[in-house]
C-alpha atoms as a PDB file:
ATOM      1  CA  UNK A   1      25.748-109.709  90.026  1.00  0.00           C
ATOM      2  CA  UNK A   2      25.347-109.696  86.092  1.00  0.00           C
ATOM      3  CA  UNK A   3      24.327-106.544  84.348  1.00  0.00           C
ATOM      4  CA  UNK A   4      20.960-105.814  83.807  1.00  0.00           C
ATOM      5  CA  UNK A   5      19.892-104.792  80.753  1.00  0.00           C
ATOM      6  CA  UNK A   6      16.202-102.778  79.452  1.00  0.00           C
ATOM      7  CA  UNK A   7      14.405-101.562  77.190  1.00  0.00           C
ATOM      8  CA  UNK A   8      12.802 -97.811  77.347  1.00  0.00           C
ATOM      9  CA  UNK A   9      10.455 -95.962  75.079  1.00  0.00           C
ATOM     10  CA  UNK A  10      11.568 -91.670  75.404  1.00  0.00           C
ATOM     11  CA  UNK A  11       8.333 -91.121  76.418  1.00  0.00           C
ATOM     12  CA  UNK A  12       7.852 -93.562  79.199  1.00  0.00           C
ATOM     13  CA  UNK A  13       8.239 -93.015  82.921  1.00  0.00           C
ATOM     14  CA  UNK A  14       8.990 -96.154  84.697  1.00  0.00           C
ATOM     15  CA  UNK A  15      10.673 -97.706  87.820  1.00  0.00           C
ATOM     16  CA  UNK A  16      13.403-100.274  87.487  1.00  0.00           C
ATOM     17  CA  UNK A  17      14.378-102.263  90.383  1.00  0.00           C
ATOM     18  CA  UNK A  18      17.704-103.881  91.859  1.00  0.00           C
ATOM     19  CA  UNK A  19      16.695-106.600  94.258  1.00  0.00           C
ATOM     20  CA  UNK A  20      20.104-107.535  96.208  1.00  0.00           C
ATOM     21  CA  UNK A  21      18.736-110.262  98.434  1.00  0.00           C
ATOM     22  CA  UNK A  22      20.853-112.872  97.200  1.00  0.00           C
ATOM     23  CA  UNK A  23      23.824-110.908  97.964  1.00  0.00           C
ATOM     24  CA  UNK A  24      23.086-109.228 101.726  1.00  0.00           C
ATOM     25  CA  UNK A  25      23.848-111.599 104.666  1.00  0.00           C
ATOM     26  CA  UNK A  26      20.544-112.909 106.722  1.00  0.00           C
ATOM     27  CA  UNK A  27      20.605-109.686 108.850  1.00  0.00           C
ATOM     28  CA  UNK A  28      22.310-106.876 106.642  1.00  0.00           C
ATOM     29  CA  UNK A  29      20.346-104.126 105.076  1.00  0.00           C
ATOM     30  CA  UNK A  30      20.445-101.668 103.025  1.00  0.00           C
ATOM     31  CA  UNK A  31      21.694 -98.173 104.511  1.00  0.00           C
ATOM     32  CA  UNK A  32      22.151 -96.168 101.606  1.00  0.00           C
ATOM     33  CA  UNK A  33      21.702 -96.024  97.914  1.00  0.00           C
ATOM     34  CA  UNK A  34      23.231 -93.711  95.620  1.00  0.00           C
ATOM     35  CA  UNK A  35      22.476 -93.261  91.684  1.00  0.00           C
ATOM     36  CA  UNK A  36      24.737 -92.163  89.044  1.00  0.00           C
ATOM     37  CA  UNK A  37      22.546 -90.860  86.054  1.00  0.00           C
ATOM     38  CA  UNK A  38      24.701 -89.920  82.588  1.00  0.00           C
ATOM     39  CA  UNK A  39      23.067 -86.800  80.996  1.00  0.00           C
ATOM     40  CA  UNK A  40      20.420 -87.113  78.542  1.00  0.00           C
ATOM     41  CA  UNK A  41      18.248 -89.761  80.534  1.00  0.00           C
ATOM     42  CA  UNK A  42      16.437 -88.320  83.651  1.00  0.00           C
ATOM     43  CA  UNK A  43      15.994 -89.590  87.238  1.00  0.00           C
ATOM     44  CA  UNK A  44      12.565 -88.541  88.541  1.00  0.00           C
ATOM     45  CA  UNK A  45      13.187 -89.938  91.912  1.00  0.00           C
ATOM     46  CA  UNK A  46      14.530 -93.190  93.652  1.00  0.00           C
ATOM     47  CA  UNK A  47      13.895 -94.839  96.986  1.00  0.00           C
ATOM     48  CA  UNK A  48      15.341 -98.386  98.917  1.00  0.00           C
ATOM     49  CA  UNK A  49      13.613-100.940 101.300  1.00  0.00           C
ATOM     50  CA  UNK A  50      15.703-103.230 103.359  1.00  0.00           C
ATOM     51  CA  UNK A  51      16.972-105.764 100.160  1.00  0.00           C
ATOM     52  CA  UNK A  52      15.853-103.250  97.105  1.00  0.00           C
ATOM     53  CA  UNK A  53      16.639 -99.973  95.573  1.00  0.00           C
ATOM     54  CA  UNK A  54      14.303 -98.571  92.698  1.00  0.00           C
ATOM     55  CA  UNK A  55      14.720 -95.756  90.670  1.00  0.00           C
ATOM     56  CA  UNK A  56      12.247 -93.899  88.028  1.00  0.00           C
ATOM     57  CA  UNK A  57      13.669 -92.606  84.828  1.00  0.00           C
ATOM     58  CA  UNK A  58      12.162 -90.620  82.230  1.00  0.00           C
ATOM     59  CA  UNK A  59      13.350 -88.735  78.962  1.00  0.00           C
ATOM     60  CA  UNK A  60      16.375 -90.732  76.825  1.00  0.00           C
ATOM     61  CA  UNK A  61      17.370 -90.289  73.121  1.00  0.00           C
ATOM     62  CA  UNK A  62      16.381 -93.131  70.749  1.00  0.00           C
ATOM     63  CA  UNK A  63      19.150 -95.472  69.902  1.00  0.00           C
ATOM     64  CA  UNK A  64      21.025 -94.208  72.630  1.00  0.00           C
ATOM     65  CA  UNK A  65      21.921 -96.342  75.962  1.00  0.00           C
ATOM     66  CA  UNK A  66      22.522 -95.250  79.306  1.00  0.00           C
ATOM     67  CA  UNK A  67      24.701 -97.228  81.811  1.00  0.00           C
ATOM     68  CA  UNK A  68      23.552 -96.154  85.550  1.00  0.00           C
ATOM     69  CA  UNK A  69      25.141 -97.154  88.528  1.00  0.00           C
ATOM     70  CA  UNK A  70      23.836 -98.123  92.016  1.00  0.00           C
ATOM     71  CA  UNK A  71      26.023 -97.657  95.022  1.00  0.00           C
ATOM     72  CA  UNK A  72      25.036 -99.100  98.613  1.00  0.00           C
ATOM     73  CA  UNK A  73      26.218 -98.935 101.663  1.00  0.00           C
ATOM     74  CA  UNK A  74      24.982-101.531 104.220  1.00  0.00           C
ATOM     75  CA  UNK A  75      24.329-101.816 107.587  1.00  0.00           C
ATOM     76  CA  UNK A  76      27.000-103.885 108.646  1.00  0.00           C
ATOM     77  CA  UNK A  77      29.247-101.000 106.459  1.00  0.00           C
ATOM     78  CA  UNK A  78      29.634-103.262 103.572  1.00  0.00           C
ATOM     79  CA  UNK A  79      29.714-101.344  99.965  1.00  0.00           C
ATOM     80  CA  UNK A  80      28.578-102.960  96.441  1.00  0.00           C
ATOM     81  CA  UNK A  81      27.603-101.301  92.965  1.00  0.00           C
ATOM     82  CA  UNK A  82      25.385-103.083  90.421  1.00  0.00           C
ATOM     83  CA  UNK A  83      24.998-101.290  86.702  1.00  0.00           C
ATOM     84  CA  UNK A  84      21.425-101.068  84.834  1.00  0.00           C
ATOM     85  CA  UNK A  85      21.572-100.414  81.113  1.00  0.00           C
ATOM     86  CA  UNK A  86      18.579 -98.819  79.286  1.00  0.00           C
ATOM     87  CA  UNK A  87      18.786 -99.037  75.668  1.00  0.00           C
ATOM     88  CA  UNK A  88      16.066 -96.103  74.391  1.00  0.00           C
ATOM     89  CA  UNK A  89      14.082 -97.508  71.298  1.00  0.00           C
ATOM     90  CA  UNK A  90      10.994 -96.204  69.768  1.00  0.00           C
ATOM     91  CA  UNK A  91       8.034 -98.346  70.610  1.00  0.00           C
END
């Protein structure tokens, strides 16, 4: 899976979401979902369905980017990270 990249204003709140359908088998799921948030951006709260895992982050510097990483765990005990990078600019 290829990086994803964003945008983010400092003062918006918003959810960003890593759909890993294409990579589960027909019958895995998700088990668990861990973030790793650098300082300086905050994570308001996160959550996972079956085939996605969302997180909400607030707060960043401008011209600043943050590279966050998403660990899962599956259900058939499979393990996989995918990176997000938010790039703060001023909107």
């Amino acid at each position: 899976m290829a990086d994803n990249v964003f945008t983010k204003d400092p003062q918006d709140v918003l959810d960003y979401v890593l759909d890993w359908s294409d990579w589960l088998d027909t019958s895995e799921t998700i088990s668990t979902s861990t973030w790793t948030v650098p300082s300086g951006i905050t994570k308001d709260s996160d959550s996972k369905s079956s085939s996605e895992t969302v997180i909400w982050l607030s707060g960043g510097t401008v011209y600043e980017n943050y590279r966050l990483v998403n660990h899962i765990v599956t259900s058939l005990n499979r393990e996989k990270d995918q990176t997000i990078i938010i790039y703060i600019v001023d909107k």
